[in-house]
N, C-alpha and C. Protein backbone atom coordinates (compact mmCIF):
# COMPACT_ATOMS: atom_id res chain seq x y z
N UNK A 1 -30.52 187.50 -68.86
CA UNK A 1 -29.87 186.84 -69.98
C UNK A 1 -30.77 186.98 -71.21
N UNK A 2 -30.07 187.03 -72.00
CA UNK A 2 -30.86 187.80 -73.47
C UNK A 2 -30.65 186.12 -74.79
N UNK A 3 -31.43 185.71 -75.24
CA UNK A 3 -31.20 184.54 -76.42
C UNK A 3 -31.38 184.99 -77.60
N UNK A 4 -30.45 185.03 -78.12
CA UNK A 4 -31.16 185.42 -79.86
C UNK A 4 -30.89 184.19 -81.01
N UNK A 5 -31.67 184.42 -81.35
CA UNK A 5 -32.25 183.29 -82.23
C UNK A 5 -32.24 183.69 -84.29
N UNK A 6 -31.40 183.30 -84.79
CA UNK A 6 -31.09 183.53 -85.97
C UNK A 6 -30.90 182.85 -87.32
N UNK A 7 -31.72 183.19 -88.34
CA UNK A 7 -32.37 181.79 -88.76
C UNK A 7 -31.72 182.39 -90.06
N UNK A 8 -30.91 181.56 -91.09
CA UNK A 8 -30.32 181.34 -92.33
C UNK A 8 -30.87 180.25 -93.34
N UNK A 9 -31.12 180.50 -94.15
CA UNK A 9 -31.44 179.35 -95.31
C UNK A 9 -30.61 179.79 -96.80
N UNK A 10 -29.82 178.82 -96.74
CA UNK A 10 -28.23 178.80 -97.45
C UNK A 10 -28.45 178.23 -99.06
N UNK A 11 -27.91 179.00 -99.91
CA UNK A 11 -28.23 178.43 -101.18
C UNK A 11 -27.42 176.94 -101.31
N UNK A 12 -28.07 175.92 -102.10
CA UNK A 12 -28.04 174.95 -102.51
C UNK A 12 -26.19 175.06 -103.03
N UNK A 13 -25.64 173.71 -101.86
CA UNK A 13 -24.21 173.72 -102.94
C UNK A 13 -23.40 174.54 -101.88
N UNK A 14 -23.71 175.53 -101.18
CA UNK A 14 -23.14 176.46 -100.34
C UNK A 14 -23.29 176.52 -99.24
N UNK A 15 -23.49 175.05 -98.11
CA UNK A 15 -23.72 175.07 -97.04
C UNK A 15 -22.46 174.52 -96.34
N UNK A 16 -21.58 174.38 -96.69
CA UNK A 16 -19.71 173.93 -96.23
C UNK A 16 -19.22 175.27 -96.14
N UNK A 17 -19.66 176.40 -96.77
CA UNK A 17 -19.22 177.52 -97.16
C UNK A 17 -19.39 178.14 -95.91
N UNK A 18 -20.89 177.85 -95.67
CA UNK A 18 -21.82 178.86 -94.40
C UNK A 18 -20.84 178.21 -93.12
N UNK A 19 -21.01 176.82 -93.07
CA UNK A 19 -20.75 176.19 -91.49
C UNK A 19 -19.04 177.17 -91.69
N UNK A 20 -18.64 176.73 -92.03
CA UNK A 20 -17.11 177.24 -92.04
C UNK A 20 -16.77 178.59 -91.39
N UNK A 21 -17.86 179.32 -92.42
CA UNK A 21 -17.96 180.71 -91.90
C UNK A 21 -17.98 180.88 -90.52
N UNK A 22 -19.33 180.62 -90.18
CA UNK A 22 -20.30 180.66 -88.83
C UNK A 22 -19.37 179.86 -88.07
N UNK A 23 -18.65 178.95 -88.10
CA UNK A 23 -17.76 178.70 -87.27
C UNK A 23 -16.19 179.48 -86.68
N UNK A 24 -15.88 180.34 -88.08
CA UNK A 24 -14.92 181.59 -87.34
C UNK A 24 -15.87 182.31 -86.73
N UNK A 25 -17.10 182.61 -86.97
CA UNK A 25 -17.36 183.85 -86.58
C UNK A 25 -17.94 183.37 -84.56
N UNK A 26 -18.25 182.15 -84.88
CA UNK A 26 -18.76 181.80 -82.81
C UNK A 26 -17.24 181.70 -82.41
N UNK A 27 -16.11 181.45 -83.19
CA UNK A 27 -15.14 181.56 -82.42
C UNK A 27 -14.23 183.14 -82.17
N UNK A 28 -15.11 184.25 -83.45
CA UNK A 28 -14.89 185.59 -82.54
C UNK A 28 -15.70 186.26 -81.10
N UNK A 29 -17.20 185.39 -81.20
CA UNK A 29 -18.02 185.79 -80.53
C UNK A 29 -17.52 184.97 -78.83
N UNK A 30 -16.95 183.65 -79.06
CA UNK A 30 -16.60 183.73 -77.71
C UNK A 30 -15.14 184.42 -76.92
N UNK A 31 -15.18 185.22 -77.97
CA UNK A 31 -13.85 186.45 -77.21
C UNK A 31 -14.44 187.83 -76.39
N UNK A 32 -15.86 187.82 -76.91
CA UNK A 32 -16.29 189.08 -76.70
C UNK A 32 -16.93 189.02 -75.74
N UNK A 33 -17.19 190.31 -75.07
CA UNK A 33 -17.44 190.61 -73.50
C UNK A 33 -19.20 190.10 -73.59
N UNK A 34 -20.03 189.84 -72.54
CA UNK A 34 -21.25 189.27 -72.45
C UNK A 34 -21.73 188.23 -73.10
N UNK A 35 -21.12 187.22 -74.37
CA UNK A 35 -21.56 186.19 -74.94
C UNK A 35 -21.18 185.10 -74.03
N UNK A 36 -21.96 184.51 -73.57
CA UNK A 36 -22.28 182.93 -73.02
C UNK A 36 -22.15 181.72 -73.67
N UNK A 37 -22.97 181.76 -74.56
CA UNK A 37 -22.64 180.14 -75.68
C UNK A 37 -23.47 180.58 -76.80
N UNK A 38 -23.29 180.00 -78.00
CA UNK A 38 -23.66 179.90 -79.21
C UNK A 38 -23.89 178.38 -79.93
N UNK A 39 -24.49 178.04 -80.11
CA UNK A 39 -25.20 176.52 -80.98
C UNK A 39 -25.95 177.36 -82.15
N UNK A 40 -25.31 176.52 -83.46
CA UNK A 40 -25.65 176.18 -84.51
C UNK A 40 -26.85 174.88 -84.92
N UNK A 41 -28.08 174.55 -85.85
CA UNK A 41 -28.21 173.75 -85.64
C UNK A 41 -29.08 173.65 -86.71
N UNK A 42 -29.07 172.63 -88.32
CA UNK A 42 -29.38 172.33 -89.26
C UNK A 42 -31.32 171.79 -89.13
N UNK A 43 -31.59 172.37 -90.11
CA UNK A 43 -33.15 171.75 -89.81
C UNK A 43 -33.33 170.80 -90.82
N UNK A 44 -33.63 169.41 -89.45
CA UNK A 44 -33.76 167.92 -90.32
C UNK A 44 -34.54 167.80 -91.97
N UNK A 45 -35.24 168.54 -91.92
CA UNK A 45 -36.55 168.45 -92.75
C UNK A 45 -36.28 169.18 -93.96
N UNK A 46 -35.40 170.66 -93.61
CA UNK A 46 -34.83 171.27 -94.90
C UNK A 46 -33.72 171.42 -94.89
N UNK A 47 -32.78 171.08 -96.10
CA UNK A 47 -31.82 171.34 -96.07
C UNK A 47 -31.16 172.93 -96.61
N UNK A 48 -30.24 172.70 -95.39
CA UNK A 48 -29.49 174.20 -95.67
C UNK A 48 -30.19 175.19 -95.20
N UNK A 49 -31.57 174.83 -94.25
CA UNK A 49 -31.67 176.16 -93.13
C UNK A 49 -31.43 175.62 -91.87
N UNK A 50 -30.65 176.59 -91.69
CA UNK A 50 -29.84 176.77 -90.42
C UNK A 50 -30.36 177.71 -89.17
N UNK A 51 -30.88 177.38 -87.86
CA UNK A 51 -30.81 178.29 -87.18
C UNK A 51 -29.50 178.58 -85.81
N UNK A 52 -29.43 179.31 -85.22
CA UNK A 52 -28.36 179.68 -84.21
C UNK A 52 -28.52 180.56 -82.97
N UNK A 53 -28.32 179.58 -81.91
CA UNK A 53 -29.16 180.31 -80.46
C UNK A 53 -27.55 180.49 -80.18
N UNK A 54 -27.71 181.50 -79.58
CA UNK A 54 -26.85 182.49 -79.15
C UNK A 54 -26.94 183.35 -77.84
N UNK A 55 -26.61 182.88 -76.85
CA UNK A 55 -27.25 183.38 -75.66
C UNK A 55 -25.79 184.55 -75.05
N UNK A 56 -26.27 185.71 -74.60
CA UNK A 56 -25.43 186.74 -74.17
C UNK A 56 -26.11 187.17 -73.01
N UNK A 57 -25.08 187.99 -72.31
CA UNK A 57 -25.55 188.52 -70.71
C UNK A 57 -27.02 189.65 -71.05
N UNK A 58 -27.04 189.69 -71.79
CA UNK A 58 -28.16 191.66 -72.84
C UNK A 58 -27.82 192.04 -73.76
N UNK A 59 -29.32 192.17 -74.32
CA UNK A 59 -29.22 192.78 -75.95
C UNK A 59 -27.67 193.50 -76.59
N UNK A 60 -27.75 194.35 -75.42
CA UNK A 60 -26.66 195.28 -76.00
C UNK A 60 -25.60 195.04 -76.25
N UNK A 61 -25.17 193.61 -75.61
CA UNK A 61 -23.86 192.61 -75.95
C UNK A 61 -23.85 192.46 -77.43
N UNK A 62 -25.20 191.77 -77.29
CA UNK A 62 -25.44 191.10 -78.90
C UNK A 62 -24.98 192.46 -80.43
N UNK A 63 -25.98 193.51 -79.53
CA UNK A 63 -26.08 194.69 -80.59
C UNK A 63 -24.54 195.33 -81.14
N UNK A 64 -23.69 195.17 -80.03
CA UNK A 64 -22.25 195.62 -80.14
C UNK A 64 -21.43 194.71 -80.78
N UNK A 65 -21.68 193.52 -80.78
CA UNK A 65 -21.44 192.37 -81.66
C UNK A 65 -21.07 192.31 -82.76
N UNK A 66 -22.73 193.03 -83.35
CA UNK A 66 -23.06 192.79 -84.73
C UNK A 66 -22.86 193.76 -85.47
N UNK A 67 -22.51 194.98 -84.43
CA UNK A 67 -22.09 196.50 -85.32
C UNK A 67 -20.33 196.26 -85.34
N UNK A 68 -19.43 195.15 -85.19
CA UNK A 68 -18.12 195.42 -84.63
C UNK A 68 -17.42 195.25 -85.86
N UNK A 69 -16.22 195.64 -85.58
CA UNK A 69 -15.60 195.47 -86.69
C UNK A 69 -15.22 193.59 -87.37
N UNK A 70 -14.83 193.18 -86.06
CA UNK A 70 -14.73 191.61 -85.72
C UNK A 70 -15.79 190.48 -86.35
N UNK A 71 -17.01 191.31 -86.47
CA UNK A 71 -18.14 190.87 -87.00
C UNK A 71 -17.93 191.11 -88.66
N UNK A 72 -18.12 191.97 -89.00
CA UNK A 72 -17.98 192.45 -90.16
C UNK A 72 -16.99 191.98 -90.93
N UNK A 73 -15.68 191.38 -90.26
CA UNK A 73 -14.75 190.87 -91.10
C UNK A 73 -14.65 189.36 -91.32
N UNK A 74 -15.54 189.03 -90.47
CA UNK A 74 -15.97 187.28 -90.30
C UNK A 74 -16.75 187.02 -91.72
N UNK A 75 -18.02 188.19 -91.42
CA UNK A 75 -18.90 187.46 -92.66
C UNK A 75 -19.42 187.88 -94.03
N UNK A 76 -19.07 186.95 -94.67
CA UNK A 76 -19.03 187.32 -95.99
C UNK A 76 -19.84 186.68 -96.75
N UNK A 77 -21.50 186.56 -96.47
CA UNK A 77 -22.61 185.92 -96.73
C UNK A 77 -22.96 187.30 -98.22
N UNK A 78 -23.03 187.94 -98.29
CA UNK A 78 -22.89 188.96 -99.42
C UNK A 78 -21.91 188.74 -100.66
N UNK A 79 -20.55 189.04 -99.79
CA UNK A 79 -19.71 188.51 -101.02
C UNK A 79 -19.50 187.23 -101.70
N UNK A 80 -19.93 185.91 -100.99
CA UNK A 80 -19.85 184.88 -101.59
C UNK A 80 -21.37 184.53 -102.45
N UNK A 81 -21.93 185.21 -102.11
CA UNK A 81 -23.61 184.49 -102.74
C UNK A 81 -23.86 183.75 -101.72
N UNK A 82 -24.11 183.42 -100.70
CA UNK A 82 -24.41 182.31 -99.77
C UNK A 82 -25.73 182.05 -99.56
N UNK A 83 -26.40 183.37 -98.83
CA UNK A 83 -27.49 183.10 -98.42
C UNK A 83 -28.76 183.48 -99.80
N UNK A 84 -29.67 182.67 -99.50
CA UNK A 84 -30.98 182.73 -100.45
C UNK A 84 -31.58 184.06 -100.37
N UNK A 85 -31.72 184.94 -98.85
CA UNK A 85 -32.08 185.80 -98.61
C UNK A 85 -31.44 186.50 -97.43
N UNK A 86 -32.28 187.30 -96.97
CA UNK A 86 -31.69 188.18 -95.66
C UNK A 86 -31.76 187.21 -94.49
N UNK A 87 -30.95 187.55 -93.40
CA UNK A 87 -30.84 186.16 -92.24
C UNK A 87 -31.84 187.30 -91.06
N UNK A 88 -32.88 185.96 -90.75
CA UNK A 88 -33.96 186.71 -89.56
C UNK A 88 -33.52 186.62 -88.58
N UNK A 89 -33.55 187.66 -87.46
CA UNK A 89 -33.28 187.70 -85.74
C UNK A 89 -33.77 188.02 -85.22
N UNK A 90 -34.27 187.29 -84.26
CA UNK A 90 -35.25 187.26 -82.92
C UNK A 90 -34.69 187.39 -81.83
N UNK A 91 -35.06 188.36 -80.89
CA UNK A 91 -34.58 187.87 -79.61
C UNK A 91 -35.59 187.78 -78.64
N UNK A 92 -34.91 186.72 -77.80
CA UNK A 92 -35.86 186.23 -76.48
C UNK A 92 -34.93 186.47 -75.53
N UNK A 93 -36.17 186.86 -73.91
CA UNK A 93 -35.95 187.40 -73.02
C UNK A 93 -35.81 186.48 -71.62
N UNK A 94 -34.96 185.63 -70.85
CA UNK A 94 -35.19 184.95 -70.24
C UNK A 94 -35.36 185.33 -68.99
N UNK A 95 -36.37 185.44 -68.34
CA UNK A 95 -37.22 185.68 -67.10
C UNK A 95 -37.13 184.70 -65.84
């Protein structure tokens, strides 16, 4: 089982925008073949960064995911101005 871990920090004013989003988009991701569960989850301390564990059967679930078309039509962190910067991804390996 593969976790990836994906961290957003949302411009000020534009965090109704993000959840909204990120919420069609875990509800394309639980259609797709190898995704397990997805949690969203606000950091107390700052507002409007967001991270999101995302656990799939292997990488390559994830990787097919994020190249799909399904993906691509979910998010629109570019076209709206949303994010402050680029969104970081980590993945962890569960052993």
């Amino acid at each position: 089982m593969t976790t990836i871990g994906m961290h957003y920090d949302v411009i000020e004013g534009k965090e109704n925008t993000f959840v909204k989003a990120f919420l069609n988009t875990i509800n394309v991701m639980k259609s797709l073949p190898g995704h397990l569960e997805t949690r969203m989850f606000e950091d107390v301390e700052k507002k409007g960064s967001y991270v999101i564990l995302s656990q799939w059967q292997n990488k390559d679930d994830f990787e097919s995911f994020i190249h799909s078309d399904a993906f691509k039509q979910t998010v629109t962190w570019g076209k709206e101005n949303i994010l402050k910067g680029r969104p970081q991804h980590k993945v962890y390996l569960n052993q």
